[in-house]
Protein backbone atom coordinates (compact mmCIF):
# COMPACT_ATOMS: atom_id res chain seq x y z
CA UNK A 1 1.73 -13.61 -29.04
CA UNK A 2 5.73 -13.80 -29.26
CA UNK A 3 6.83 -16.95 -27.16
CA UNK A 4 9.67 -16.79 -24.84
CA UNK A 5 12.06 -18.69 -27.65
CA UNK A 6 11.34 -16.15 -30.15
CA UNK A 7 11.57 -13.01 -27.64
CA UNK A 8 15.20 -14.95 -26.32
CA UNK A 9 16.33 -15.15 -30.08
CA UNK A 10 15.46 -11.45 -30.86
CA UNK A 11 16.96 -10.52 -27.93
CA UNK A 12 20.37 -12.73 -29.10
CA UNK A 13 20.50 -11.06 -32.33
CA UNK A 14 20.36 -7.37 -30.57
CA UNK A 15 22.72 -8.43 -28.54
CA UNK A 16 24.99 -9.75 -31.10
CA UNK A 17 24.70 -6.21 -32.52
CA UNK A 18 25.82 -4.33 -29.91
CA UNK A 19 29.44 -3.45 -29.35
CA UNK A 20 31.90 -5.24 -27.25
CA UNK A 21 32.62 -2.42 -24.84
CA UNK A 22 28.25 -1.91 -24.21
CA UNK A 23 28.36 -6.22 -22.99
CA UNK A 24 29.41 -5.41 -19.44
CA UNK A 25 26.23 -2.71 -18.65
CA UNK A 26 24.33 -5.40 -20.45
CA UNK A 27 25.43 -8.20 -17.80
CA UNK A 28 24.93 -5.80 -15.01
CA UNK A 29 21.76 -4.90 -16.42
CA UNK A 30 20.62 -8.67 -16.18
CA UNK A 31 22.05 -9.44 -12.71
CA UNK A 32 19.97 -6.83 -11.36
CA UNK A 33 17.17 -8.24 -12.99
CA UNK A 34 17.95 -11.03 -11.42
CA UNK A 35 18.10 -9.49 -8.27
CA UNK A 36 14.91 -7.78 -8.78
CA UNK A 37 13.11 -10.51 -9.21
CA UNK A 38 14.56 -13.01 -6.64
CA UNK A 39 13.31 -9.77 -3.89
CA UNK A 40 10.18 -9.26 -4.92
CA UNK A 41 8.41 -8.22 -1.52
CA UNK A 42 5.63 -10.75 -1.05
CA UNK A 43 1.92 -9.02 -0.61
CA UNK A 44 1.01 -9.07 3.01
CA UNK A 45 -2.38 -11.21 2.97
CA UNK A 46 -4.90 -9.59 3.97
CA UNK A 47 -7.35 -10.65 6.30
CA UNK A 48 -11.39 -10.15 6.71
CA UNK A 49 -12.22 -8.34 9.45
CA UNK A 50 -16.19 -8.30 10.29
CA UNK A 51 -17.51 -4.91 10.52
CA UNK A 52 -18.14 -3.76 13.75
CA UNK A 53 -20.54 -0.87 14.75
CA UNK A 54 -18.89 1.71 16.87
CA UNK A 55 -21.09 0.91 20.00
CA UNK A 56 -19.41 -2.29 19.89
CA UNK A 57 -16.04 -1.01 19.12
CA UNK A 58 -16.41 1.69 22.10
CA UNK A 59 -18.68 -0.19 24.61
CA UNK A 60 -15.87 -0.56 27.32
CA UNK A 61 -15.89 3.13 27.56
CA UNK A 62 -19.76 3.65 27.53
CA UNK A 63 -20.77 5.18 31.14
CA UNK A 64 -17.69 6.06 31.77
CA UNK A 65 -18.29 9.78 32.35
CA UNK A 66 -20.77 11.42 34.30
CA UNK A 67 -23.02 14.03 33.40
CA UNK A 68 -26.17 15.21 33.85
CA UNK A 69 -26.84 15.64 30.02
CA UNK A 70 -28.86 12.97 28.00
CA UNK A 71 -26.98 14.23 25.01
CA UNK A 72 -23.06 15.28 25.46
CA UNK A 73 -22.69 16.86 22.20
CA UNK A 74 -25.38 19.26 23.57
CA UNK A 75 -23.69 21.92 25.13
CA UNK A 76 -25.80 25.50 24.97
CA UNK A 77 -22.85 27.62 26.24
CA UNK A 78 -20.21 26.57 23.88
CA UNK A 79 -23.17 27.01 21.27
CA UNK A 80 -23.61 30.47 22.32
CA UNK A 81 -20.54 31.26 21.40
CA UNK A 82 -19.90 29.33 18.01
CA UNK A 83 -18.89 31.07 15.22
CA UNK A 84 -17.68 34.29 17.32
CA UNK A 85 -14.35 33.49 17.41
């Protein structure tokens, strides 16, 4: 593994190499690293919710319409006519 004093002295001697008029994109180039880095949006925690069935989740609306079916997903006329149109 290359340590961060090696990997600083490579990147030194590339630098070195470079010509004068390439130093200024290279100081930009670190200042928005810079930047980068010193915004780094934080990861929202996230928190544990307990699972809920959806009876529970929806029991403030149980009863709340009235029907004479036992069943409301049973509906023989809308069945009738399923798949005809």
């Amino acid at each position: 593994m290359v340590t961060n004093h090696v990997t600083l002295e490579i990147a030194i001697q590339k630098i070195q190499k470079l010509p004068p008029e390439q130093w200024q994109k290279l100081l930009e180039f670190i200042e928005f690293l810079e930047y980068q880095s010193s915004h780094q949006p934080t990861a929202p925690k996230t928190l544990k919710t307990p699972e809920v069935s959806f009876t529970e989740a929806a029991k403030e609306f149980i009863g709340c319409l009235d029907s004479d079916l036992e069943d409301l997903s049973h509906n023989a006329q809308y069945l009738e006519r399923l798949g005809q149109e």
